[in-house]
C-alpha atoms as a PDB file:
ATOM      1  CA  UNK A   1     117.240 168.332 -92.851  1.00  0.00           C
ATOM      2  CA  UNK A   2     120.750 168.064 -94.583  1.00  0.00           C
ATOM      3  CA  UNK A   3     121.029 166.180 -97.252  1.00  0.00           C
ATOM      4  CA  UNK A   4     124.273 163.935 -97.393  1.00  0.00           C
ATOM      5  CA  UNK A   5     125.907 163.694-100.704  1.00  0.00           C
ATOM      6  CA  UNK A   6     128.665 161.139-101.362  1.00  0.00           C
ATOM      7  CA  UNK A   7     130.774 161.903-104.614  1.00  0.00           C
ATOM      8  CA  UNK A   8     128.230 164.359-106.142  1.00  0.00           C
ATOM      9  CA  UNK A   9     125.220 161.688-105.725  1.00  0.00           C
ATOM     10  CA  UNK A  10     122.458 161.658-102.883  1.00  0.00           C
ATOM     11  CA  UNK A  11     122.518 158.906-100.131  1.00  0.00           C
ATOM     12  CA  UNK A  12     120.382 155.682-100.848  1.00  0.00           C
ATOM     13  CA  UNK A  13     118.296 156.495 -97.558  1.00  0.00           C
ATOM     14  CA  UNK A  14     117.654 160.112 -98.563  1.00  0.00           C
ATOM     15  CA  UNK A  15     116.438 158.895-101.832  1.00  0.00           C
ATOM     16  CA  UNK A  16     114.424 156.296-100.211  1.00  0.00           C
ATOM     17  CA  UNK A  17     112.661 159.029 -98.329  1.00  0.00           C
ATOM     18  CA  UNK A  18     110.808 160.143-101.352  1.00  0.00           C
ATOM     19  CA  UNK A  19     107.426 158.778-102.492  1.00  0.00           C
ATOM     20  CA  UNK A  20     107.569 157.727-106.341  1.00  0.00           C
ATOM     21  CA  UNK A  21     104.511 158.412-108.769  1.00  0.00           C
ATOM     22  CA  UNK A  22     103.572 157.880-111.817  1.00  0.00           C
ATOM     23  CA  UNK A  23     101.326 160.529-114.003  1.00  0.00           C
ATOM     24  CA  UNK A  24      99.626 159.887-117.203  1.00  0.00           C
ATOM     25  CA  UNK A  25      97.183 162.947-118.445  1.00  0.00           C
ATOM     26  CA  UNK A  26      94.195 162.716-121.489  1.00  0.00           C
ATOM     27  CA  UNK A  27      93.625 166.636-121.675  1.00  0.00           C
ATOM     28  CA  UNK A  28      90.715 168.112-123.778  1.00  0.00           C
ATOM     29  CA  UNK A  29      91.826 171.805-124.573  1.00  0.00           C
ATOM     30  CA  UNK A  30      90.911 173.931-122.099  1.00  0.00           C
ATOM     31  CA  UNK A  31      88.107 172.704-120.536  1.00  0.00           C
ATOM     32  CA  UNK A  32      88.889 169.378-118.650  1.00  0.00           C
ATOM     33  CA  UNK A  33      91.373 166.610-118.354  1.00  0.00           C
ATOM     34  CA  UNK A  34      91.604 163.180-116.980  1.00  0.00           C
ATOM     35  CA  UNK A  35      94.754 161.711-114.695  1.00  0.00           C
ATOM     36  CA  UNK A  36      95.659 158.360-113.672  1.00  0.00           C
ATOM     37  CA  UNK A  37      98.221 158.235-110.775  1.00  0.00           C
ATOM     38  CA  UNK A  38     100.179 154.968-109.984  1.00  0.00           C
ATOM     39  CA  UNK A  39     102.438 155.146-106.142  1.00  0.00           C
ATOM     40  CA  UNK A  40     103.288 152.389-104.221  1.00  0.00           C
ATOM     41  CA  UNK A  41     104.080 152.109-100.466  1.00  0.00           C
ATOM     42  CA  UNK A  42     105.938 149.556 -98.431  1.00  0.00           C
ATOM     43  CA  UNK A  43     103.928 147.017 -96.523  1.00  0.00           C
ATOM     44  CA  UNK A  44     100.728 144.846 -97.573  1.00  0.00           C
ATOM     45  CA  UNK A  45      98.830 141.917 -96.182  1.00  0.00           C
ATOM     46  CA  UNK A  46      99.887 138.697 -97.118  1.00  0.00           C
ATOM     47  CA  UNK A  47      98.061 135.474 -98.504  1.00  0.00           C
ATOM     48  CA  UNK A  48      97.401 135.083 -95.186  1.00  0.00           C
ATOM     49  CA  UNK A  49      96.139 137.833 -93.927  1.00  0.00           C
ATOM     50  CA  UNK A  50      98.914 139.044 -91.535  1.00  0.00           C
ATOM     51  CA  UNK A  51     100.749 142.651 -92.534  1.00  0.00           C
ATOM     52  CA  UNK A  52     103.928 142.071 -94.572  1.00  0.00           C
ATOM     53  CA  UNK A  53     105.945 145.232 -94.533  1.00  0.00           C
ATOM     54  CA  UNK A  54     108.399 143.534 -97.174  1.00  0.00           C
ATOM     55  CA  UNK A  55     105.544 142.853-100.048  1.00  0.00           C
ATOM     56  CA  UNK A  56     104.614 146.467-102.195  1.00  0.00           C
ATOM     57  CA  UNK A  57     101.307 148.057-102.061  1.00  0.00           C
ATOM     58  CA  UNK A  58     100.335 149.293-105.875  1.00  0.00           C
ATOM     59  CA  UNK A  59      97.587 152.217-105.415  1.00  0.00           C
ATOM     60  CA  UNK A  60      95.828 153.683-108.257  1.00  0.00           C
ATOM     61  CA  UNK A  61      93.874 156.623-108.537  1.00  0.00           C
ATOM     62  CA  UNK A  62      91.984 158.823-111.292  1.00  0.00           C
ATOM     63  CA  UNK A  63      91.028 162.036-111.699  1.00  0.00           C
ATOM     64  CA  UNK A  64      89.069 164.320-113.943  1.00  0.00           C
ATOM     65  CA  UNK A  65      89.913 168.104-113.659  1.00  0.00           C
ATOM     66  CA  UNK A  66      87.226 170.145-114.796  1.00  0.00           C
ATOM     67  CA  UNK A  67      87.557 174.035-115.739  1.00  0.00           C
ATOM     68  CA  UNK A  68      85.210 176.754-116.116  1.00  0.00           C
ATOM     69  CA  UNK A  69      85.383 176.270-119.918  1.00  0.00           C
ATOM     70  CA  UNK A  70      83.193 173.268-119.355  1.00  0.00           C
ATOM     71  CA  UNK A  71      79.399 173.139-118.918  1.00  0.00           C
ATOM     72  CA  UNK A  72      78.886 170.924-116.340  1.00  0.00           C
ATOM     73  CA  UNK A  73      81.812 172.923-114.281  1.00  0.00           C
ATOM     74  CA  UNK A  74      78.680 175.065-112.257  1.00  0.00           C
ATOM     75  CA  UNK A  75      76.500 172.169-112.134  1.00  0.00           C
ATOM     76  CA  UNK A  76      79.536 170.425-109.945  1.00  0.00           C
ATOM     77  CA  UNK A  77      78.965 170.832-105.796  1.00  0.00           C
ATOM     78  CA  UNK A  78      81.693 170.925-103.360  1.00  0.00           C
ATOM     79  CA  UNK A  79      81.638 167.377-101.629  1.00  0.00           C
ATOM     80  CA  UNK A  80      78.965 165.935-103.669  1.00  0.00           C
ATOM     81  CA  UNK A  81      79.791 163.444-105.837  1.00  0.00           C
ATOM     82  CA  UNK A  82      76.554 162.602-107.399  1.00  0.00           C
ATOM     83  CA  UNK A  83      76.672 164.238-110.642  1.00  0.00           C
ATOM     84  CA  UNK A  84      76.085 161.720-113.585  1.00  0.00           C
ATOM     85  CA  UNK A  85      78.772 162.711-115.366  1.00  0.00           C
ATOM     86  CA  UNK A  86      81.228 161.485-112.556  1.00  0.00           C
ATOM     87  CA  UNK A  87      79.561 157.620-112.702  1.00  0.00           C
ATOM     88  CA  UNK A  88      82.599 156.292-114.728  1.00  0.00           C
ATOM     89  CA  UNK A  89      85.415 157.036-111.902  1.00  0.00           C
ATOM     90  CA  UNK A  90      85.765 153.624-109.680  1.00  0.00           C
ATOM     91  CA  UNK A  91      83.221 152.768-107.182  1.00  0.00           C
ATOM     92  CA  UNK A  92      82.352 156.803-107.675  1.00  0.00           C
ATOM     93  CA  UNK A  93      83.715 159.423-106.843  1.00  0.00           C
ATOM     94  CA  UNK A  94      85.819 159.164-103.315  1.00  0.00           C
ATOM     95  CA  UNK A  95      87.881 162.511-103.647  1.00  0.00           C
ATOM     96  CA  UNK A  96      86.873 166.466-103.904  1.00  0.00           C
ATOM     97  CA  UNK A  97      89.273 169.436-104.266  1.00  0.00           C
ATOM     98  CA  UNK A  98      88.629 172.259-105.706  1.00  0.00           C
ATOM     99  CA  UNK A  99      90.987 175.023-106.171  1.00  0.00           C
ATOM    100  CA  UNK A 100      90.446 178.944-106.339  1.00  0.00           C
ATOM    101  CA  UNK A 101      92.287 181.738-107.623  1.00  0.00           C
ATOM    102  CA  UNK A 102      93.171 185.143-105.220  1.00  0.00           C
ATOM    103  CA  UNK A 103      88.888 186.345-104.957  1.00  0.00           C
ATOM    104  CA  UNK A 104      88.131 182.912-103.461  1.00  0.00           C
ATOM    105  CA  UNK A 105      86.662 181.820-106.700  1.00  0.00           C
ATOM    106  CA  UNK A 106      86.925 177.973-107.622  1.00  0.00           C
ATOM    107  CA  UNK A 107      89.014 177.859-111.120  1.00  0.00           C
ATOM    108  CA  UNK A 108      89.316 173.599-111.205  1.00  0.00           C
ATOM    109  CA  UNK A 109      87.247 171.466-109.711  1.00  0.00           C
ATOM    110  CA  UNK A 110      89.365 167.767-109.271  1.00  0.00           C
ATOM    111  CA  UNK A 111      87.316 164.422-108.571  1.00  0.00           C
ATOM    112  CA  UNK A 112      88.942 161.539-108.449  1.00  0.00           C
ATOM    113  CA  UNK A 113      87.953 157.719-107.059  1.00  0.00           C
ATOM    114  CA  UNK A 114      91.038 154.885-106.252  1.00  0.00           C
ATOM    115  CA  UNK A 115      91.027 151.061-106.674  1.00  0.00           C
ATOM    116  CA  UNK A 116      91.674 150.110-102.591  1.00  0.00           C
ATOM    117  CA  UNK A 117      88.094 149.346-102.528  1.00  0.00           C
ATOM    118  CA  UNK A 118      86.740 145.463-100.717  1.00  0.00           C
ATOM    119  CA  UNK A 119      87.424 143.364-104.194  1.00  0.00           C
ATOM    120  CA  UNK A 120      90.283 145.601-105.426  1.00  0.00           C
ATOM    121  CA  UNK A 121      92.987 143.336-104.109  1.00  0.00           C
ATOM    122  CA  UNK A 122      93.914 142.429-107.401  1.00  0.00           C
ATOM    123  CA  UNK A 123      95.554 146.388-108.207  1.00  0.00           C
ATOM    124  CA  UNK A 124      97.393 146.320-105.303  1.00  0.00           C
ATOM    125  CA  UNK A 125     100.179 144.059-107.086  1.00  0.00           C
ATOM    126  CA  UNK A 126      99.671 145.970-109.904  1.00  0.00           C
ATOM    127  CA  UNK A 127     102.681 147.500-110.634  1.00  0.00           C
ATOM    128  CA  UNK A 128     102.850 149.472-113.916  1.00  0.00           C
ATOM    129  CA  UNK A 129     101.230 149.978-116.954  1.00  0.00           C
ATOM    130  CA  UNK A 130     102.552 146.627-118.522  1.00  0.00           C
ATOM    131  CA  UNK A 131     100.385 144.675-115.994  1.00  0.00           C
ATOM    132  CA  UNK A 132      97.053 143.454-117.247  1.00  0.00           C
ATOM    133  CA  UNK A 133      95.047 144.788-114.268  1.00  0.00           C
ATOM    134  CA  UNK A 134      96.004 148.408-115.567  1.00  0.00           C
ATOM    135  CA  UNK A 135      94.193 147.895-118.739  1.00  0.00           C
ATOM    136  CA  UNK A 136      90.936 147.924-116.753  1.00  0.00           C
ATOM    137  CA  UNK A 137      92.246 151.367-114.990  1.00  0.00           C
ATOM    138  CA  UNK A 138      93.134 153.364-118.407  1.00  0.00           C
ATOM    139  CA  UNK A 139      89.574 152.314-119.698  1.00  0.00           C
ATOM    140  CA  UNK A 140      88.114 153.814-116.580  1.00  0.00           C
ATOM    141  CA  UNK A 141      89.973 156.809-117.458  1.00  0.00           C
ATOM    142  CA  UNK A 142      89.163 156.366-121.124  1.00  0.00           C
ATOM    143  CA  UNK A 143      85.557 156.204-120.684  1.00  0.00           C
ATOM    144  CA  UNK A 144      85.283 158.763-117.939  1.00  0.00           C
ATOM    145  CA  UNK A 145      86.967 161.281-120.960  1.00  0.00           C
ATOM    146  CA  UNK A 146      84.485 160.108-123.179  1.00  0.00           C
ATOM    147  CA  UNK A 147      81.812 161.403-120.676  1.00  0.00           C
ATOM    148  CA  UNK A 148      83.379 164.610-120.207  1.00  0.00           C
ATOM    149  CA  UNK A 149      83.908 165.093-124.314  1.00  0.00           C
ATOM    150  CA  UNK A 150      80.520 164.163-124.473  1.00  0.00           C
ATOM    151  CA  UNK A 151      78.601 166.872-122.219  1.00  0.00           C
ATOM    152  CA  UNK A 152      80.855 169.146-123.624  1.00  0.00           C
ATOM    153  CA  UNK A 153      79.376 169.112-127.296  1.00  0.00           C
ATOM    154  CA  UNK A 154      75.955 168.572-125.822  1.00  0.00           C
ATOM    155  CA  UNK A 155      75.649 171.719-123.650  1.00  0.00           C
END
């Protein structure tokens, strides 16, 4: 793809092309940290049920990376989210990556949950930190570090 620029700027459409997110981090040392991620996309149902591709769709996710510094990091299974300590993400945990280093062996393990769950209409016009539906995502967050501090003082 070439990218057209018109007096030292890039074209509305190419800059249209890119997804915008938002990142917010709540990092404990070494050993874990938590992530809330705001994006949008174009298109949403309307009051009345019938897509609207001019309204916004809000989505919301968070995270908690966890690192071998952290005792519950070998008591964490690939695509099994049942752990206790991962109760406080959303609706529980709906996302697993893990990522290794160069000998195949996992160095973060990333869980994560979103609010586009049946009765999570309300985030989907949710769009930034300033709106009052966000409060209820950053204590998510919050209380899912709290967790994660937690278990790492008692283990």
């Amino acid at each position: 793809m070439t990218l057209i620029k018109i007096k030292g700027e890039l074209n509305m459409a190419i800059k249209e092309m890119f997804n915008k997110s938002e990142h917010w981090f709540l990092k404990n040392h070494n050993s874990f940290s938590v992530e809330v991620v705001h994006w949008s996309r174009q298109g949403r149902l309307n009051m009345h049920g019938d897509f609207d591709r001019n309204l916004i769709t809000h989505c919301w996710n968070v995270y908690v990376y966890v690192s071998p510094n952290h005792p519950v990091f070998k008591e964490l299974v690939i695509d099994d989210s049942s752990h206790e300590s991962l109760n406080e993400l959303h609706c529980g945990s709906t996302y697993c990556e893990w990522r290794y280093d160069e000998n195949g062996n996992p160095i973060v393990k990333k869980y994560g949950s979103d609010y586009m769950h049946l009765g999570d209409e309300g985030f989907e016009e949710c769009d930034g930190i300033e709106h009052f539906k966000s409060n209820e995502i950053f204590n998510d967050a919050i209380r899912l570090y709290e967790v994660f501090n937690k278990l790492k003082e008692v283990k």
